[in-house]
N, C-alpha and C. Protein backbone atom coordinates (compact mmCIF):
# COMPACT_ATOMS: atom_id res chain seq x y z
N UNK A 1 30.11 139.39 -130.15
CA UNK A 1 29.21 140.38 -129.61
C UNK A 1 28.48 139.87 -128.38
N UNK A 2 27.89 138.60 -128.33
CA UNK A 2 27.52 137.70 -126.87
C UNK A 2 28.27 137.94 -126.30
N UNK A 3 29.74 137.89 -126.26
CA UNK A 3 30.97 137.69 -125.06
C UNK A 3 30.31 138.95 -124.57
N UNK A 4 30.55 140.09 -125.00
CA UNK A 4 30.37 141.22 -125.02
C UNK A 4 28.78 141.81 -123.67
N UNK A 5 27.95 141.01 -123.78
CA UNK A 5 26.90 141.26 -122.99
C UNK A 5 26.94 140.15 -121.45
N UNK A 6 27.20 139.22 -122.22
CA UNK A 6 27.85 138.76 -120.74
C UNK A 6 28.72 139.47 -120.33
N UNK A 7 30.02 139.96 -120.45
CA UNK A 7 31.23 140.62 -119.81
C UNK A 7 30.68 141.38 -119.11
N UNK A 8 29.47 142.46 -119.68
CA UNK A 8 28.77 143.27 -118.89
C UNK A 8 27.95 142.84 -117.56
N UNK A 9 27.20 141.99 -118.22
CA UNK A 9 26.51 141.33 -116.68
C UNK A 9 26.92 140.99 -115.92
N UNK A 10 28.41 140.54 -115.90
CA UNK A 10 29.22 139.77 -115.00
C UNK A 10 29.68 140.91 -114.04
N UNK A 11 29.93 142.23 -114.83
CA UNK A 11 30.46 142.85 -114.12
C UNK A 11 29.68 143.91 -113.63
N UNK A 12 28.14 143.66 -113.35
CA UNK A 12 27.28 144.45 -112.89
C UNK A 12 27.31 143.77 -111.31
N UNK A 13 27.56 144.70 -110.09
CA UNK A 13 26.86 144.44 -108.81
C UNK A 13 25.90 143.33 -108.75
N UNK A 14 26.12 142.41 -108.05
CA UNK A 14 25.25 141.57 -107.69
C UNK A 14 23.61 142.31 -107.19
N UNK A 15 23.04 142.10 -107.36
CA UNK A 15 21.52 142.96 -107.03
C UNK A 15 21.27 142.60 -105.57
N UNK A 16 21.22 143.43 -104.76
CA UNK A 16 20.90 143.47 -102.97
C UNK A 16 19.43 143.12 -102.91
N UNK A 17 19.87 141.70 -101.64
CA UNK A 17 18.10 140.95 -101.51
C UNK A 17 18.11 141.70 -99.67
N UNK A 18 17.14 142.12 -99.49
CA UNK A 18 17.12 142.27 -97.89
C UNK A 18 15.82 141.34 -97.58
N UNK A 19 15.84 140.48 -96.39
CA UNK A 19 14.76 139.71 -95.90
C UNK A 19 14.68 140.25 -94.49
N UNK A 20 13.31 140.47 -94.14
CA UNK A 20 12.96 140.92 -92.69
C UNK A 20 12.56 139.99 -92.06
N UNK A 21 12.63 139.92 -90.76
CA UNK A 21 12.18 138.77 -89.75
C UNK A 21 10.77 139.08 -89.92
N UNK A 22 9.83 138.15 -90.21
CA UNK A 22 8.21 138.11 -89.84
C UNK A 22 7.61 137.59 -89.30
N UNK A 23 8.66 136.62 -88.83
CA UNK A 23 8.07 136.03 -87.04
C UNK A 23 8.83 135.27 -86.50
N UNK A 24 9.37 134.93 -85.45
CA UNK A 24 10.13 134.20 -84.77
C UNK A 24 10.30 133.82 -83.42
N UNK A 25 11.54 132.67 -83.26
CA UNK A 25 11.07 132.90 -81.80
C UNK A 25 12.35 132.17 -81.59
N UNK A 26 13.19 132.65 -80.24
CA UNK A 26 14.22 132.26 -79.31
C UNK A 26 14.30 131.49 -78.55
N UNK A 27 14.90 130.47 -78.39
CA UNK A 27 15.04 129.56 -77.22
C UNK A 27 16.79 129.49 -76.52
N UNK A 28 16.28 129.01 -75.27
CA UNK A 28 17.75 128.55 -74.79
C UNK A 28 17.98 127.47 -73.87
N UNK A 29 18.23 126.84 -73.60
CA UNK A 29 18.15 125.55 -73.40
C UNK A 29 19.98 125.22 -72.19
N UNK A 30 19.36 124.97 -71.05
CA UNK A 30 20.56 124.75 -70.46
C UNK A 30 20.29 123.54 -69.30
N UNK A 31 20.96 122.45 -69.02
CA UNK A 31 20.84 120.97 -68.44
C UNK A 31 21.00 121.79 -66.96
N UNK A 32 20.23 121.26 -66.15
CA UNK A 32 20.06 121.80 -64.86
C UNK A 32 19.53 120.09 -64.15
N UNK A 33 20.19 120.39 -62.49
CA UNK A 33 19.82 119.43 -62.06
C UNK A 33 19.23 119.74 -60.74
N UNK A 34 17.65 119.46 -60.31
CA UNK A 34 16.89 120.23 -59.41
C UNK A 34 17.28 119.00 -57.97
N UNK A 35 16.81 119.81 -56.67
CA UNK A 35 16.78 118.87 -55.70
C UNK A 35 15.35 118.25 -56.11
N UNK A 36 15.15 116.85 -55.73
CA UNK A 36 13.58 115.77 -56.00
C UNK A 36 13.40 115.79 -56.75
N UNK A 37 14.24 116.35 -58.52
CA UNK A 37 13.64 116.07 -59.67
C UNK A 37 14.66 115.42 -60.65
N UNK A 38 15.95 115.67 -60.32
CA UNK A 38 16.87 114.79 -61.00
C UNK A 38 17.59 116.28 -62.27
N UNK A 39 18.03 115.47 -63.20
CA UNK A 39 18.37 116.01 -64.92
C UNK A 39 17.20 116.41 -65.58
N UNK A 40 17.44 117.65 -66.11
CA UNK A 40 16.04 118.05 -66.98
C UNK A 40 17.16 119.54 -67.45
N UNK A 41 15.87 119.97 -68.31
CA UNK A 41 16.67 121.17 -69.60
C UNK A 41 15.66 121.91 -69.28
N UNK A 42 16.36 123.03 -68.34
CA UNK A 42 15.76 124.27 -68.51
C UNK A 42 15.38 125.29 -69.76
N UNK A 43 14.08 125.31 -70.16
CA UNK A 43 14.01 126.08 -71.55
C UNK A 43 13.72 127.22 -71.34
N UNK A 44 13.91 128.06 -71.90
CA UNK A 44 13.01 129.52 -71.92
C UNK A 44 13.16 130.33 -73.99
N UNK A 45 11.86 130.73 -73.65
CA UNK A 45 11.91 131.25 -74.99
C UNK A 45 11.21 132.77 -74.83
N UNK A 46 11.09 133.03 -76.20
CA UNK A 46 10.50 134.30 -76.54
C UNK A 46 10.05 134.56 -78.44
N UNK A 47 9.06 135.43 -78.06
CA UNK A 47 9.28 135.58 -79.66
C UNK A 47 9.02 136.81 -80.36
N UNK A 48 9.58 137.97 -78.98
CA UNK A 48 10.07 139.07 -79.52
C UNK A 48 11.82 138.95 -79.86
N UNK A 49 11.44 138.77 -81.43
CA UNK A 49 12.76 138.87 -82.33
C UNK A 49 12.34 139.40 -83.89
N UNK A 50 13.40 140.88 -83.56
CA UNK A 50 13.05 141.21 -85.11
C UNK A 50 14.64 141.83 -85.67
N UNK A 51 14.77 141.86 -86.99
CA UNK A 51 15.92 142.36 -87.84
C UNK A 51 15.56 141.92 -88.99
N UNK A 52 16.44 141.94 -89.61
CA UNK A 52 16.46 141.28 -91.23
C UNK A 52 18.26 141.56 -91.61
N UNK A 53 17.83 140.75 -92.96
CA UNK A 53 19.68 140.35 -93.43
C UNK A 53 19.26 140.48 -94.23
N UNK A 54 20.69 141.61 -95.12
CA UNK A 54 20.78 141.91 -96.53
C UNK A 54 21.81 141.08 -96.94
N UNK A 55 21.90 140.24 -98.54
CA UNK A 55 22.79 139.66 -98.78
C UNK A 55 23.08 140.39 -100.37
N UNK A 56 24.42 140.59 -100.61
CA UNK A 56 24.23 141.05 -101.90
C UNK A 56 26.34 140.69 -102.41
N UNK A 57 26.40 139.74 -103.58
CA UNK A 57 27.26 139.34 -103.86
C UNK A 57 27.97 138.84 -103.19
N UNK A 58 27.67 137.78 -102.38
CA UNK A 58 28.33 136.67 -101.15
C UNK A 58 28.43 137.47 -100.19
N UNK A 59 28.14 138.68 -99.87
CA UNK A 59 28.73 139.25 -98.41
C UNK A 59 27.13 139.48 -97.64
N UNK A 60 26.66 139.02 -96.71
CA UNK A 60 26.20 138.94 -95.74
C UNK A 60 25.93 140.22 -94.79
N UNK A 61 24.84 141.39 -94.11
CA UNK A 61 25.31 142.33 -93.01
C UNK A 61 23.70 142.09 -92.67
N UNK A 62 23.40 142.77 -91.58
CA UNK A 62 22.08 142.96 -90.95
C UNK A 62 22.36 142.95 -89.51
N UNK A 63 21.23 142.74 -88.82
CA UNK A 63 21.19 142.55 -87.50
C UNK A 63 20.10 141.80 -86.70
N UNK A 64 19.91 140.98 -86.06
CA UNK A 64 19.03 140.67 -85.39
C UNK A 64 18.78 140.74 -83.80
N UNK A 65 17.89 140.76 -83.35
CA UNK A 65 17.87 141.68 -81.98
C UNK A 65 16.98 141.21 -80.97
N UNK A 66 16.74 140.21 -80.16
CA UNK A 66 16.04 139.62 -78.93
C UNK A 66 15.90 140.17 -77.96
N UNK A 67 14.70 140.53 -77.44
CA UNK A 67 14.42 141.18 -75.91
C UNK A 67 14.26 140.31 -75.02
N UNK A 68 15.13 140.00 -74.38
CA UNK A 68 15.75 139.26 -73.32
C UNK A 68 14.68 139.51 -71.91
N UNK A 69 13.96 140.22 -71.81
CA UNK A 69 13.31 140.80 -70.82
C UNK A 69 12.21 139.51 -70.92
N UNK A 70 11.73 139.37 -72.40
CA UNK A 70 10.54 138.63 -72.60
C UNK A 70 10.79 137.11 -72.77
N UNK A 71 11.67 136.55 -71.97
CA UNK A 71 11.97 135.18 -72.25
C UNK A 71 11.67 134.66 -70.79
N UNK A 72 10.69 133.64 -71.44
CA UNK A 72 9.78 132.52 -69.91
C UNK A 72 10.24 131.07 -70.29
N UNK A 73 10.32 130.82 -68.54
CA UNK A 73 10.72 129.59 -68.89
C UNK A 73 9.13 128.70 -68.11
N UNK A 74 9.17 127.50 -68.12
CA UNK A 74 8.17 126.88 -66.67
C UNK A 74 8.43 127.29 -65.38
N UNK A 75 9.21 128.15 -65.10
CA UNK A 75 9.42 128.23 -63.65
C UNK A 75 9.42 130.14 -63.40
N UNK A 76 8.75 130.91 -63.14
CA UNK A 76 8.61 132.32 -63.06
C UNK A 76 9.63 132.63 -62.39
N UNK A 77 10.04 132.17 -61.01
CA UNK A 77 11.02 132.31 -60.49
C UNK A 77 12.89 131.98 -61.16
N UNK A 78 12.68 131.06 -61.95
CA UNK A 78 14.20 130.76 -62.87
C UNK A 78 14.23 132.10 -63.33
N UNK A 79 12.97 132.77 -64.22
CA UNK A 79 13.13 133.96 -65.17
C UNK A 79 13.69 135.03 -64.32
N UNK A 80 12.78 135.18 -63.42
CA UNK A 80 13.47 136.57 -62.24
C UNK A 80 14.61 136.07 -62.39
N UNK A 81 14.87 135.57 -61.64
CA UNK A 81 16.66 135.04 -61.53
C UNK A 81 17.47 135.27 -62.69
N UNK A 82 17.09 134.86 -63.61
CA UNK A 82 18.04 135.05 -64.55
C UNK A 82 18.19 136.54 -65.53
N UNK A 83 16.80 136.93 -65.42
CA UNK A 83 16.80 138.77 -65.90
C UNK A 83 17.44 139.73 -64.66
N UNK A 84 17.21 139.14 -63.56
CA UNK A 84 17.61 139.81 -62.70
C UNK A 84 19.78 140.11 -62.17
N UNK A 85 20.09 138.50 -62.46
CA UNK A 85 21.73 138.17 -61.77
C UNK A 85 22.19 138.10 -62.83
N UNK A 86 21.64 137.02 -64.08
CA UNK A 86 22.55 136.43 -65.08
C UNK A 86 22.50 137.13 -65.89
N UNK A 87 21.37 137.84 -66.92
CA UNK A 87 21.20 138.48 -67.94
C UNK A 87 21.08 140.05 -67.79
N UNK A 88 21.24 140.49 -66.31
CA UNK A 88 21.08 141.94 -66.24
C UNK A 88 20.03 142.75 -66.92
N UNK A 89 18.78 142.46 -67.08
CA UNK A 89 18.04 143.02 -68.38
C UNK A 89 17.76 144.28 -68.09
N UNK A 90 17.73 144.96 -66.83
CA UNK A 90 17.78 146.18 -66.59
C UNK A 90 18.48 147.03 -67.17
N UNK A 91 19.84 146.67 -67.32
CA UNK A 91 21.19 147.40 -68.10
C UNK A 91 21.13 146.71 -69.40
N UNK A 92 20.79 145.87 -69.64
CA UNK A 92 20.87 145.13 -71.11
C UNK A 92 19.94 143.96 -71.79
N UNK A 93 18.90 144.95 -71.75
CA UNK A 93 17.66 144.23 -72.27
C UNK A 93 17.44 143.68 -73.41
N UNK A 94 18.75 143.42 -74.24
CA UNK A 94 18.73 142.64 -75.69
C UNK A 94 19.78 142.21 -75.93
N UNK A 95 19.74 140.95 -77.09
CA UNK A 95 20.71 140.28 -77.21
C UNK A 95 21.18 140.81 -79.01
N UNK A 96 22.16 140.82 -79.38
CA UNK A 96 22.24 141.38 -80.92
C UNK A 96 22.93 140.43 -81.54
N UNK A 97 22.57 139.97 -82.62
CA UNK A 97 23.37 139.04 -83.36
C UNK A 97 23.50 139.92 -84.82
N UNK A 98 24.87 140.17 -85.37
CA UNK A 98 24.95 140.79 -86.53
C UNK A 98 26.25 139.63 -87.60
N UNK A 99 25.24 138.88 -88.45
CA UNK A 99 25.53 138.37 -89.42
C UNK A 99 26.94 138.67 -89.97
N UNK A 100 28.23 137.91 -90.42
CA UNK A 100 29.13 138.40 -91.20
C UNK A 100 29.41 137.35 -92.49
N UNK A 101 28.63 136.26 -91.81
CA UNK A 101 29.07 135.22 -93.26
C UNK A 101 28.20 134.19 -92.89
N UNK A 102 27.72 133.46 -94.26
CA UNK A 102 26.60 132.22 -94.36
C UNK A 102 27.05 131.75 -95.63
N UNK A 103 27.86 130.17 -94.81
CA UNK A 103 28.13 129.27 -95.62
C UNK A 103 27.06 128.31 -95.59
N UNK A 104 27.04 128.17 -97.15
CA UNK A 104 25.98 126.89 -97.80
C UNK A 104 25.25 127.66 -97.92
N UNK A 105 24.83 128.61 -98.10
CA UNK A 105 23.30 129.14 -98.97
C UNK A 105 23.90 129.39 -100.77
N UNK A 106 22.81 128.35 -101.44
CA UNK A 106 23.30 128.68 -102.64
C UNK A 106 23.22 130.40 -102.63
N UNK A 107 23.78 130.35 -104.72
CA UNK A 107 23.83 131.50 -105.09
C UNK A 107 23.50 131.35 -106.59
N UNK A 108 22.47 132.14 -107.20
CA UNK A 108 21.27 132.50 -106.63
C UNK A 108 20.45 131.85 -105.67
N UNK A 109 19.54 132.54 -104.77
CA UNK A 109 18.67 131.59 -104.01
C UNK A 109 17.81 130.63 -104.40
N UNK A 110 17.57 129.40 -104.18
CA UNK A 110 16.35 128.62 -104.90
C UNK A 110 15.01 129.08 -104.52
N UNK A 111 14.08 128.93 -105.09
CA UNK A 111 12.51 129.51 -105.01
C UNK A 111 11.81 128.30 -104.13
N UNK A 112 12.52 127.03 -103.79
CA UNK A 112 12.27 126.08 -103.25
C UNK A 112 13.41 125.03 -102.82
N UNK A 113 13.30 124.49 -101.44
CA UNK A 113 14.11 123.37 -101.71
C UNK A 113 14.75 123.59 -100.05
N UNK A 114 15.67 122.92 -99.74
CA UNK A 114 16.89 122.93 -98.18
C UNK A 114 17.90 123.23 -98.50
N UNK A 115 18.75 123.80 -97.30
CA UNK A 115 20.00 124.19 -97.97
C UNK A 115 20.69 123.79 -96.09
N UNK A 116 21.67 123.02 -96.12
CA UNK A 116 22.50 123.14 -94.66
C UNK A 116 23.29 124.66 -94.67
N UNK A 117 23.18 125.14 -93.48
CA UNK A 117 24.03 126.37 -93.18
C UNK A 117 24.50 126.75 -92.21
N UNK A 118 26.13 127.31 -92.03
CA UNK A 118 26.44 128.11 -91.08
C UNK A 118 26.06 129.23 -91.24
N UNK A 119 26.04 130.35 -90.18
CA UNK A 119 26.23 131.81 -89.69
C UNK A 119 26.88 131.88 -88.99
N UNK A 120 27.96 132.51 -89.24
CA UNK A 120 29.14 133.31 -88.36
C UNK A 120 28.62 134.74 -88.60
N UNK A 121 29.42 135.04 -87.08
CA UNK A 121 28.38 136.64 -86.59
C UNK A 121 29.16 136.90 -85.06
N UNK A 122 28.87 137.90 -84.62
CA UNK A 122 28.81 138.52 -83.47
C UNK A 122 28.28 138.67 -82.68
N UNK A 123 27.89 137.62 -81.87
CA UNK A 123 26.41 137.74 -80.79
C UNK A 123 26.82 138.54 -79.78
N UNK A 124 26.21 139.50 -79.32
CA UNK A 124 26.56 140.56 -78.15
C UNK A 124 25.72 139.97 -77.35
N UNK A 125 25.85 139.95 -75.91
CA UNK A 125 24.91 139.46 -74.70
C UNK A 125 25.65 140.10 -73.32
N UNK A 126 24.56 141.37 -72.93
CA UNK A 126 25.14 141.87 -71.63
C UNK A 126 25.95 142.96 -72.41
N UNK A 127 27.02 143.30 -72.21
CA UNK A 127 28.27 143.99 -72.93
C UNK A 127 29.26 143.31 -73.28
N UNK A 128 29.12 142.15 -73.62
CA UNK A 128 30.08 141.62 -74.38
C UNK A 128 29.97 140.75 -75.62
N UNK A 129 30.78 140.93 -76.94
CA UNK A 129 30.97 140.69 -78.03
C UNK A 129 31.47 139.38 -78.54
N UNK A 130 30.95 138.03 -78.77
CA UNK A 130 31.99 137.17 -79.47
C UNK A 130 31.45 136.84 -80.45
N UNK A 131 32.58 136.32 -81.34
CA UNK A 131 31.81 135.83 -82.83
C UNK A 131 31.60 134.11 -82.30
N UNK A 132 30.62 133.71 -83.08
CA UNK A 132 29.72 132.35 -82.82
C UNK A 132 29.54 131.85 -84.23
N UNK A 133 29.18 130.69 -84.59
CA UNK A 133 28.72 130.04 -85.10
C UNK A 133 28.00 129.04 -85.07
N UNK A 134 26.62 129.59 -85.73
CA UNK A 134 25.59 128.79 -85.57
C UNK A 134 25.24 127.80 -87.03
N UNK A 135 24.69 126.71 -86.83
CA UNK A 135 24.36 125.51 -87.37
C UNK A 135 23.12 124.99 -87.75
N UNK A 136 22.23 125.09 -88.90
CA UNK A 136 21.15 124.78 -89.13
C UNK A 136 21.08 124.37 -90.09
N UNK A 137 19.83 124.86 -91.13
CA UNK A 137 18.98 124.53 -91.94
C UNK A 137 18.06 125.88 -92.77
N UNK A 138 18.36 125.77 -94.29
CA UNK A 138 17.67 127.38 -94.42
C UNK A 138 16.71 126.35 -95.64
N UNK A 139 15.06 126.78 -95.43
CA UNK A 139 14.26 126.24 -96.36
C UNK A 139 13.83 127.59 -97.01
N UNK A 140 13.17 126.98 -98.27
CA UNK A 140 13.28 128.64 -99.38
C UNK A 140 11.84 127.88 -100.13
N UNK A 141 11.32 129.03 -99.89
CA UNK A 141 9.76 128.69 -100.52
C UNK A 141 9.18 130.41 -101.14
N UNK A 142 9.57 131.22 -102.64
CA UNK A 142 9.34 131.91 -103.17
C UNK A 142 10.36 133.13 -102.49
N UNK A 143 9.46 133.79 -101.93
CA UNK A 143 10.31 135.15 -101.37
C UNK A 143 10.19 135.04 -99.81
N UNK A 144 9.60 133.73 -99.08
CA UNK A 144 9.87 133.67 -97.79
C UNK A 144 11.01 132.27 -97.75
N UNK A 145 11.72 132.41 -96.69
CA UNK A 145 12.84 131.42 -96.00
C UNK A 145 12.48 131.62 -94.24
N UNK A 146 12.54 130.02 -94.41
CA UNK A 146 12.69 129.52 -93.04
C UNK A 146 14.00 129.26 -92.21
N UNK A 147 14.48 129.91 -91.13
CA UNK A 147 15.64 129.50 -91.06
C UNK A 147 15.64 128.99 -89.44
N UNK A 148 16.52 127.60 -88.92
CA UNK A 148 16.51 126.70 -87.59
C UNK A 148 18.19 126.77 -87.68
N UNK A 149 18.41 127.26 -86.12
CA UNK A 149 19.56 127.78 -86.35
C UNK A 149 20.56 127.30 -84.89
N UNK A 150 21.47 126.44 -84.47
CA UNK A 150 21.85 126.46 -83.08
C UNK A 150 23.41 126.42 -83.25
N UNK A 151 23.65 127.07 -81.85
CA UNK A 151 24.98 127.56 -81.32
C UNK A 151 24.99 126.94 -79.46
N UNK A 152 26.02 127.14 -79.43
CA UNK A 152 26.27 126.50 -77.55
C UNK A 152 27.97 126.99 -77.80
N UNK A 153 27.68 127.60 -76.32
CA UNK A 153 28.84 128.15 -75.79
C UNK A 153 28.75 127.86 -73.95
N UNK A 154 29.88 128.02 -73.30
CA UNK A 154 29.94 127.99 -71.58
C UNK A 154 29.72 129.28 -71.76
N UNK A 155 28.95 129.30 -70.01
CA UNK A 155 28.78 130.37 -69.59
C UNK A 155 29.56 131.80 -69.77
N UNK A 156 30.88 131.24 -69.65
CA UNK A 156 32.44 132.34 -69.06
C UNK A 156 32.16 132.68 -70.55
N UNK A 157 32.05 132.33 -72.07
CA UNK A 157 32.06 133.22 -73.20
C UNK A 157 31.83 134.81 -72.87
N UNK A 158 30.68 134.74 -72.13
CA UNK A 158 29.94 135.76 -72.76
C UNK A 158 29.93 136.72 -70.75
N UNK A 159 30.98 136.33 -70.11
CA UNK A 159 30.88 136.58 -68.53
C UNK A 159 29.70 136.35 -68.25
N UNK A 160 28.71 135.35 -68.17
CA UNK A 160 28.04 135.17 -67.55
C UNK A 160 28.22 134.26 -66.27
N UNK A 161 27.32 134.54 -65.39
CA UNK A 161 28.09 133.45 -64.19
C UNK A 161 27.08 132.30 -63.62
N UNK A 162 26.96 131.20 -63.96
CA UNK A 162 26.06 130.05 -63.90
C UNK A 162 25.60 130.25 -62.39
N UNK A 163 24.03 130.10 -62.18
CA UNK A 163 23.13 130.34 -61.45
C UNK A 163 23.38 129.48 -60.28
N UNK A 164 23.63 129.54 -59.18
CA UNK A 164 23.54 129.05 -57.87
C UNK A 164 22.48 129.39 -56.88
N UNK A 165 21.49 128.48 -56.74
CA UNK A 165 20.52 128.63 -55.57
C UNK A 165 20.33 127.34 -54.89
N UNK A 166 19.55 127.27 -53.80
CA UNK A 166 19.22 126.60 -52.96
C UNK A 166 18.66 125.33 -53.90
N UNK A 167 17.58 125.25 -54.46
CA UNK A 167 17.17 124.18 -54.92
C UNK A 167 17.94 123.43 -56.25
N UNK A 168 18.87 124.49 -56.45
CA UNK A 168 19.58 123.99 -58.05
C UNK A 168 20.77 122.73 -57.61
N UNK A 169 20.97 121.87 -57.62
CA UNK A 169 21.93 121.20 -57.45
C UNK A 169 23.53 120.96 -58.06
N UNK A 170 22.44 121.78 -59.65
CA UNK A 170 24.18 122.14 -60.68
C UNK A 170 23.43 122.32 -62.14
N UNK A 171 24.26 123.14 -62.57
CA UNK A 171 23.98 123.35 -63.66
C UNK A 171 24.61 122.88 -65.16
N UNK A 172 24.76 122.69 -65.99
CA UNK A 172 25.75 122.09 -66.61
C UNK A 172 26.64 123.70 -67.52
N UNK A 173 27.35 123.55 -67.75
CA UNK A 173 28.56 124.73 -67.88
C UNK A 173 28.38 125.25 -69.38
N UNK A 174 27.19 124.84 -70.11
CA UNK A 174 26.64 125.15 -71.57
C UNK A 174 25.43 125.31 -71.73
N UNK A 175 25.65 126.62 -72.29
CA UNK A 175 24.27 127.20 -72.74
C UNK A 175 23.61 127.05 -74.67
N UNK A 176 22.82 126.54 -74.47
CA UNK A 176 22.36 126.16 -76.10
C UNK A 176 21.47 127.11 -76.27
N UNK A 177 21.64 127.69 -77.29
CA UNK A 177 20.52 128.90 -77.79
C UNK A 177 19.85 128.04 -79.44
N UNK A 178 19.01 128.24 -79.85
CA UNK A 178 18.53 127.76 -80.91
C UNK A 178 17.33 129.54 -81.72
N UNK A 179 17.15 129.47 -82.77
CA UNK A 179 16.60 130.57 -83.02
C UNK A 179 15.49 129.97 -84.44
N UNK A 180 14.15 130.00 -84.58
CA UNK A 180 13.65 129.57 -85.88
C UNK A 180 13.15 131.29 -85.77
N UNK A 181 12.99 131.23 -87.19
CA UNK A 181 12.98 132.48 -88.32
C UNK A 181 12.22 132.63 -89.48
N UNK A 182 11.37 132.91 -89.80
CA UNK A 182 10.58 133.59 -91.02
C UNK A 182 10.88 134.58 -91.27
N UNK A 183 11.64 134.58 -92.49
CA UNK A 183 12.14 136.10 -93.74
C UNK A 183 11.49 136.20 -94.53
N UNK A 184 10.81 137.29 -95.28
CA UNK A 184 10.44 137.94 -95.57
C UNK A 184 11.15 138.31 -96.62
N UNK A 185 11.11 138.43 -98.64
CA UNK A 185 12.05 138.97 -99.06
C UNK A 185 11.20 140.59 -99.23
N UNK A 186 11.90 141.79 -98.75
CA UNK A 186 11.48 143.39 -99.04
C UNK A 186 11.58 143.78 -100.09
């Protein structure tokens, strides 16, 4: 009669967790080499980023969504430049990342503890689509998770076309994006 109530549970739907973003913030990170200043890493961030991810019986969907408009770096002028030539933010003022799979998160979630993880997904940037995989760290503390997350791709992924100006001397041909995350379980 036990077999019997397990058989059932087993074969009940996994129960759907959705977590919302409740605060975050974007970075991107690309090796630039200035005239009179040498090697240094252009950063720019932001921390308009919101979505959330539903996970329910190993399958993974959601979306997450960056306004590209709002990303500063130290230099006001890099940002023009780059909302303006590289990132088009006029025509495409966000970046979309939609989740399809996250390896290494246990199952069930722990209420505490680290977990190493990929995300494979679809990062859209501009009008164009590739799947990526990003590399982090997911910490789990009750019904919130922390998640530190990085990917690097060349420019040409995503048609973008590496920045040429007068003072830039070169840029290096990879762009590192990194993303930290506070979820929220709903």
């Amino acid at each position: 009669m036990r077999w019997l109530l397990w058989a059932a549970l087993l074969s009940l739907p996994a129960l759907a967790q959705t977590f919302q973003v409740a605060s975050g913030e974007a970075r991107y990170r690309v090796r630039e080499q200035l005239v009179g200043v040498g090697l240094t890493d252009a950063v720019g961030t932001t921390k308009a980023v919101r979505g959330e991810v539903r996970l329910q019986g190993g399958r993974v969907s959601g979306e997450f969504v960056v306004d590209l408009r709002e990303l500063r770096s130290d230099q006001a002028r890099r940002d023009n430049y780059l909302r303006q030539n590289t990132l088009e933010t006029g025509r495409f003022p966000t970046a979309t990342f939609r989740p399809k799979e996250v390896r290494g998160l246990p199952n069930p979630l722990p209420q505490s503890g680290k977990a190493a993880i990929q995300v494979v997904g679809d990062l859209t940037i501009r009008d164009v689509t590739e799947e990526v995989v990003w590399e982090g760290e997911a910490e789990f503390k009750g019904d919130e998770v922390r998640v530190f997350l990085k990917t690097e791709f060349p420019f040409e992924k995503f048609k973008l076309v590496q920045p040429r100006v007068p003072i830039l001397l070169s840029v290096e041909n990879r762009i590192r994006l990194e993303v930290e995350l506070l979820l929220k379980r709903q």
